[in-house]
C-alpha atoms as a PDB file:
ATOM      1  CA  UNK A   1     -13.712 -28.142 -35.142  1.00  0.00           C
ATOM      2  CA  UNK A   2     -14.519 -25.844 -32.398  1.00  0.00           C
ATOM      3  CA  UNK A   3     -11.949 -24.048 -30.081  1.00  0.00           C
ATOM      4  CA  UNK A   4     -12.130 -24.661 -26.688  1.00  0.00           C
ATOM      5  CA  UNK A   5     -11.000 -22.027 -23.718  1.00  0.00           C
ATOM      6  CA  UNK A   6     -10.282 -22.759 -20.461  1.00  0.00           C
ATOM      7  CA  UNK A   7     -11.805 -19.405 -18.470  1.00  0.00           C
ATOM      8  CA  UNK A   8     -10.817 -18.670 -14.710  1.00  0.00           C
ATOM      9  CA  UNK A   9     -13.380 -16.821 -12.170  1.00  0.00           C
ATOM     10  CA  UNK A  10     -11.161 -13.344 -11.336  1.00  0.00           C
ATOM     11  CA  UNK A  11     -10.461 -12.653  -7.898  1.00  0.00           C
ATOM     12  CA  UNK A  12     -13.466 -11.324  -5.709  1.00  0.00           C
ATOM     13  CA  UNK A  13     -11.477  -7.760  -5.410  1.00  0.00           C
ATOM     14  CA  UNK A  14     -11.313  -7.504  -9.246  1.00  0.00           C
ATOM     15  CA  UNK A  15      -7.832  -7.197  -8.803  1.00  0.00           C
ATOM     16  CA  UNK A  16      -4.729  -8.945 -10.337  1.00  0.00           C
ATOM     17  CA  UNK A  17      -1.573  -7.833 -10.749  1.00  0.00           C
ATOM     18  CA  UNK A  18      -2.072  -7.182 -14.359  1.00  0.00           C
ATOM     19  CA  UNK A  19      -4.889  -4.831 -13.024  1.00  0.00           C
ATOM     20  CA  UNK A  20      -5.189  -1.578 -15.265  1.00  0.00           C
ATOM     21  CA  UNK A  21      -4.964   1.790 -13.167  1.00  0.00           C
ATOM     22  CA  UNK A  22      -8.764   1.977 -13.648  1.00  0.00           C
ATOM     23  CA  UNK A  23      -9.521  -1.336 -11.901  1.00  0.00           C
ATOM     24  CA  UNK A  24      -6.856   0.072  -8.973  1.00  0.00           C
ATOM     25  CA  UNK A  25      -8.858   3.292  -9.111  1.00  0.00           C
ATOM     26  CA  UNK A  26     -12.311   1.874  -8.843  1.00  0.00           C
ATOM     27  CA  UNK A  27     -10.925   0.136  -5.877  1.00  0.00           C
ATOM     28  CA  UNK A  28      -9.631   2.313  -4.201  1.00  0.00           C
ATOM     29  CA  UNK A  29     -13.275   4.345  -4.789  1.00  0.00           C
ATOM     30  CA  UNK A  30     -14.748   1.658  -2.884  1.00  0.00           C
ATOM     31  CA  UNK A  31     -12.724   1.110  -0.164  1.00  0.00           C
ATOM     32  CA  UNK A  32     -12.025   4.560   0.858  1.00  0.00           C
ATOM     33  CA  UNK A  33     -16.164   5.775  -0.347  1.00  0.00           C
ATOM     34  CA  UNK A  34     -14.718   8.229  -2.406  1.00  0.00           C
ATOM     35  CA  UNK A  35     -17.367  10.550  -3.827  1.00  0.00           C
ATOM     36  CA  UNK A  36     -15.417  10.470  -7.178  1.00  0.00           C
ATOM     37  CA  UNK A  37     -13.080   9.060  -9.166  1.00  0.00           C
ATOM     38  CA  UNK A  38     -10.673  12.018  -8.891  1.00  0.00           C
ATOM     39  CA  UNK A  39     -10.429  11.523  -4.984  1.00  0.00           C
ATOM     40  CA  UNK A  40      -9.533   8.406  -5.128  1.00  0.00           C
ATOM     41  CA  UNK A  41      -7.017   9.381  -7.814  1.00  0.00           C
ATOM     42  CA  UNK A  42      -5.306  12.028  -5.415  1.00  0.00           C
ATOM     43  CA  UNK A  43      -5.286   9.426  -2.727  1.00  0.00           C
ATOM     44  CA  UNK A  44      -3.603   6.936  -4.322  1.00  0.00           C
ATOM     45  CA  UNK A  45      -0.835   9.160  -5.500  1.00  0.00           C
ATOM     46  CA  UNK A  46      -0.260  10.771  -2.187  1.00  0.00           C
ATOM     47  CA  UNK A  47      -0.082   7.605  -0.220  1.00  0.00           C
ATOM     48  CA  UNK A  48       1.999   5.628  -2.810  1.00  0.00           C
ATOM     49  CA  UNK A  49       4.530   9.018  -3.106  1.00  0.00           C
ATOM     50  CA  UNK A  50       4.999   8.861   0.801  1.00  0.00           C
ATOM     51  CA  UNK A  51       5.188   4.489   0.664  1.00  0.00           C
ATOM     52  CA  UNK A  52       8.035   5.201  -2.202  1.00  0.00           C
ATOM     53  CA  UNK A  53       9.879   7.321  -0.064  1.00  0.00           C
ATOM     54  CA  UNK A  54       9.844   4.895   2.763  1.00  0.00           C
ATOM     55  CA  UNK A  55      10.362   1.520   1.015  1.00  0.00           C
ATOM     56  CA  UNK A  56      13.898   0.547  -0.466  1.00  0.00           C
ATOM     57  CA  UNK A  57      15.895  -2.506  -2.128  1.00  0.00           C
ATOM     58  CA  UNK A  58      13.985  -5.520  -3.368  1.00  0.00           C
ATOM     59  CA  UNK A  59      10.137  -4.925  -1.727  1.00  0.00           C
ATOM     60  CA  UNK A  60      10.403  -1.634  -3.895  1.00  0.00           C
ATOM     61  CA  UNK A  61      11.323  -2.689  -7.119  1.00  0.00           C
ATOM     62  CA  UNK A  62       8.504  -6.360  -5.931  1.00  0.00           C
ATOM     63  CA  UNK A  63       5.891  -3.855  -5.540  1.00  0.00           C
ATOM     64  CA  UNK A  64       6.172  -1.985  -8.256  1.00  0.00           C
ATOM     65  CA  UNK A  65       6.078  -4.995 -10.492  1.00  0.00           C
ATOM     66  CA  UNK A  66       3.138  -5.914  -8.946  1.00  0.00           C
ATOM     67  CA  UNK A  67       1.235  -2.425  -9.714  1.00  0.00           C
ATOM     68  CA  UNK A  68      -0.317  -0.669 -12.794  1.00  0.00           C
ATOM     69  CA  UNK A  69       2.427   1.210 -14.237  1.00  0.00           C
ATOM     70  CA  UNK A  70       1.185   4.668 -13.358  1.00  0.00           C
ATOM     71  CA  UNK A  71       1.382   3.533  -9.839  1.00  0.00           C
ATOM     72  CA  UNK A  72       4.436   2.469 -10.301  1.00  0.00           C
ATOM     73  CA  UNK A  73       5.726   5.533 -11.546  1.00  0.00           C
ATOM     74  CA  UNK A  74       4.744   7.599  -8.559  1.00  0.00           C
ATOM     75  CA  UNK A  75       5.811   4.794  -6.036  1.00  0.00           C
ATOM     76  CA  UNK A  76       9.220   4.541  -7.788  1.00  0.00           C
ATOM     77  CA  UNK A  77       9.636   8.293  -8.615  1.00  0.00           C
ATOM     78  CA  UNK A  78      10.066   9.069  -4.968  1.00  0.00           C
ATOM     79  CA  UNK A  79      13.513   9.620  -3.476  1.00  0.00           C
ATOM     80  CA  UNK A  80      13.547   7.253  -0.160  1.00  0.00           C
ATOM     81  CA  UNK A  81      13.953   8.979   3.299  1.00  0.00           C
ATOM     82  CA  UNK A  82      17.333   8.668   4.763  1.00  0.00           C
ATOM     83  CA  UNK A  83      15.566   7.852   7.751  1.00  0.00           C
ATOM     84  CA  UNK A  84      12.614   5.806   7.709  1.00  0.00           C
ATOM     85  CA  UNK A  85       9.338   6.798   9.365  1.00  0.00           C
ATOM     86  CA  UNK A  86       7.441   4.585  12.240  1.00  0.00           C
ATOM     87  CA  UNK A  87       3.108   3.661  10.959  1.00  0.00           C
ATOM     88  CA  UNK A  88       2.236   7.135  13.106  1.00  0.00           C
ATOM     89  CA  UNK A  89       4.663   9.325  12.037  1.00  0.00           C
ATOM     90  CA  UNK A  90       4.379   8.080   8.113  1.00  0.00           C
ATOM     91  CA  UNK A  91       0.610   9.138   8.636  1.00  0.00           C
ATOM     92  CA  UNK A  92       1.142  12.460  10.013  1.00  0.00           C
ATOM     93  CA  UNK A  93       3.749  12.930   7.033  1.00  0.00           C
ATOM     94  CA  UNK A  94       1.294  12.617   4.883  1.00  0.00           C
ATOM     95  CA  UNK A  95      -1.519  14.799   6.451  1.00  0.00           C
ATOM     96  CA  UNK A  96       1.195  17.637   6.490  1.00  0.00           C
ATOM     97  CA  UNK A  97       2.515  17.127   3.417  1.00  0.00           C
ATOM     98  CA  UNK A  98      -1.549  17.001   2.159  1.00  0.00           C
ATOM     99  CA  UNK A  99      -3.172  19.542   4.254  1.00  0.00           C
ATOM    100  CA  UNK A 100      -5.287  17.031   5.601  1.00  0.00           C
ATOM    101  CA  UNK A 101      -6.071  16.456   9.075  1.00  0.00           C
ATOM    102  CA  UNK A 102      -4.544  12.975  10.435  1.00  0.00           C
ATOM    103  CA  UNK A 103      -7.814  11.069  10.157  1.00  0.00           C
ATOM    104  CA  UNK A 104      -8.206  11.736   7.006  1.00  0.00           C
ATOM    105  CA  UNK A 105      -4.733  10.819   5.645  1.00  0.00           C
ATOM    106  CA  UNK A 106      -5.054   7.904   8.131  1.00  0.00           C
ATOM    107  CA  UNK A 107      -8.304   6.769   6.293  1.00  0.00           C
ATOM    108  CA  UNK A 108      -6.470   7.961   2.717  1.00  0.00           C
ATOM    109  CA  UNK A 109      -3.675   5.027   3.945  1.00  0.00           C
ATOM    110  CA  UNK A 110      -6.467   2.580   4.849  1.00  0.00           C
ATOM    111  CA  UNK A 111      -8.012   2.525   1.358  1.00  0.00           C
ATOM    112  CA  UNK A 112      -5.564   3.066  -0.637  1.00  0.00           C
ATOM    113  CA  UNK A 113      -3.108  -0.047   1.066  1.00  0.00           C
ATOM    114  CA  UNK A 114      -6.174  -2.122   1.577  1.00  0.00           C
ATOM    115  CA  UNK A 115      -6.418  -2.392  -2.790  1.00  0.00           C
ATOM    116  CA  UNK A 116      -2.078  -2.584  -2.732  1.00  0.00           C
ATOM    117  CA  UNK A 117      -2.419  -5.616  -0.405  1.00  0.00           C
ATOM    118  CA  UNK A 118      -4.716  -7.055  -2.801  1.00  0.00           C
ATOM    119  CA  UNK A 119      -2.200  -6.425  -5.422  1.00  0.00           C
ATOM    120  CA  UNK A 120       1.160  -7.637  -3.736  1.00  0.00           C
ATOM    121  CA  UNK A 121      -0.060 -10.442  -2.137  1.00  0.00           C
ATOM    122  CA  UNK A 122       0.069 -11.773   1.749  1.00  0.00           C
ATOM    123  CA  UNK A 123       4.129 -12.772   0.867  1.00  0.00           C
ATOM    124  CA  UNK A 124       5.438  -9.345  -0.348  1.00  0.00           C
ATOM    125  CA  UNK A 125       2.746  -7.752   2.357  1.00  0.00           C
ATOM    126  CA  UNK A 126       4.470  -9.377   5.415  1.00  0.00           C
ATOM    127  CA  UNK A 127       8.257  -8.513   3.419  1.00  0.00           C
ATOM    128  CA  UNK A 128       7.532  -5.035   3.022  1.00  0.00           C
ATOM    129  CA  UNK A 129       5.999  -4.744   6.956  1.00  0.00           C
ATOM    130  CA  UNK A 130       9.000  -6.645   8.069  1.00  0.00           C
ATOM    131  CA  UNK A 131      11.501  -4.061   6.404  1.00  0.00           C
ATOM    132  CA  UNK A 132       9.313  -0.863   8.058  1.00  0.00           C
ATOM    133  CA  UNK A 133       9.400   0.356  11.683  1.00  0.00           C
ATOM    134  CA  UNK A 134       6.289  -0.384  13.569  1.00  0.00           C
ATOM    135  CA  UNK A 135       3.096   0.505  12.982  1.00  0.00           C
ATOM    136  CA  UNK A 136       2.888  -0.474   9.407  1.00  0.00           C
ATOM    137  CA  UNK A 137       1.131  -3.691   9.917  1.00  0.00           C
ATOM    138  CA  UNK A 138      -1.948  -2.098  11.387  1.00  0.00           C
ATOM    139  CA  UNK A 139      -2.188   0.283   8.067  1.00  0.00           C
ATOM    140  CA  UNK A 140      -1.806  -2.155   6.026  1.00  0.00           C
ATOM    141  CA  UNK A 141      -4.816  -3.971   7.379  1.00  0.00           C
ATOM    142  CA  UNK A 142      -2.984  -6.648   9.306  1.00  0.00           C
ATOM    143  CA  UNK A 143      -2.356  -7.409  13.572  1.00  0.00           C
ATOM    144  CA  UNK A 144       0.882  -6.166  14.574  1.00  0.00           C
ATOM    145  CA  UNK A 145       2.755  -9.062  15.847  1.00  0.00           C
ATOM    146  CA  UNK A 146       6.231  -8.547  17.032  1.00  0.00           C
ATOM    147  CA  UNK A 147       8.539 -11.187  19.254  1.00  0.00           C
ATOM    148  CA  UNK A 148       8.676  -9.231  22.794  1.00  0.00           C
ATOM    149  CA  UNK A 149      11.764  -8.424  23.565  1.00  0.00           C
ATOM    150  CA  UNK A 150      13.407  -9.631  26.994  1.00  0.00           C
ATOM    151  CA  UNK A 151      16.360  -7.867  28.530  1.00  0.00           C
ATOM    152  CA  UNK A 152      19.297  -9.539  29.419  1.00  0.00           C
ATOM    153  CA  UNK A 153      20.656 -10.007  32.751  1.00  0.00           C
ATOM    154  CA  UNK A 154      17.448  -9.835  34.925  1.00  0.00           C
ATOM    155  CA  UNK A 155      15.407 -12.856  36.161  1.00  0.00           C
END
């Protein structure tokens, strides 16, 4: 008698959310053209450290679910911000707290949030930008598409 097993084709990206840090890693190689490994390492913990202290309540404890568990460490290790940053000013956090210019840490976002969209999914992506001040859309790879807002009392 021989054993059959049903076998799935994995995700173009390589990426699940049972991903292994290495698979998030190589990733986030690729999408940011990281020279090395360690890069790409140092990216992804500076731009999840400044995400966890921006992020709160249930898109927190979703996205950590959804990421290898020494992402989730440094995502969830963070102490959120008492007052939440807009996309620009969460980018030129990071260069400061970095010592990078803000092109880089804007590309460091890019890469890094490109492979965590992959991870979360569109759903917990558009829950997490919804929560945030503007801006966040655009570094997260999507348009930025708010409801314009009329004021009240003129024609």
């Amino acid at each position: 008698m021989t054993l059959q097993t049903e076998t799935t084709a994995a995700p173009a990206s390589g990426l699940t959310s049972a991903a292994p840090y290495s698979a998030l890693l190589e990733r986030v190689r690729y999408e940011g053209a990281y020279p090395t490994p360690e890069r790409a390492d140092e990216a992804i913990r500076s731009v999840l450290a400044s995400l966890g202290r921006q992020l709160v309540g249930d898109e927190r404890v979703d996205l950590a679910a959804c990421l290898p568990v020494e992402a989730a460490l440094v995502l969830t290790a963070q102490i959120p911000a008492i007052t939440p940053l807009t996309g620009w000013e969460f980018v030129k956090d990071l260069a400061q707290r970095s010592g990078s210019t803000p092109a880089t840490a804007r590309w460091n976002v890019g890469a890094v949030l490109a492979a965590v969209s992959q991870l979360a999914g569109p759903g917990l992506v558009d829950r997490i930008i919804s929560r945030l001040p503007s801006g966040y859309a655009l570094l997260f790879g999507k348009a930025e598409l708010r409801q314009p807002r009329y004021r009240s009392g003129t024609a």
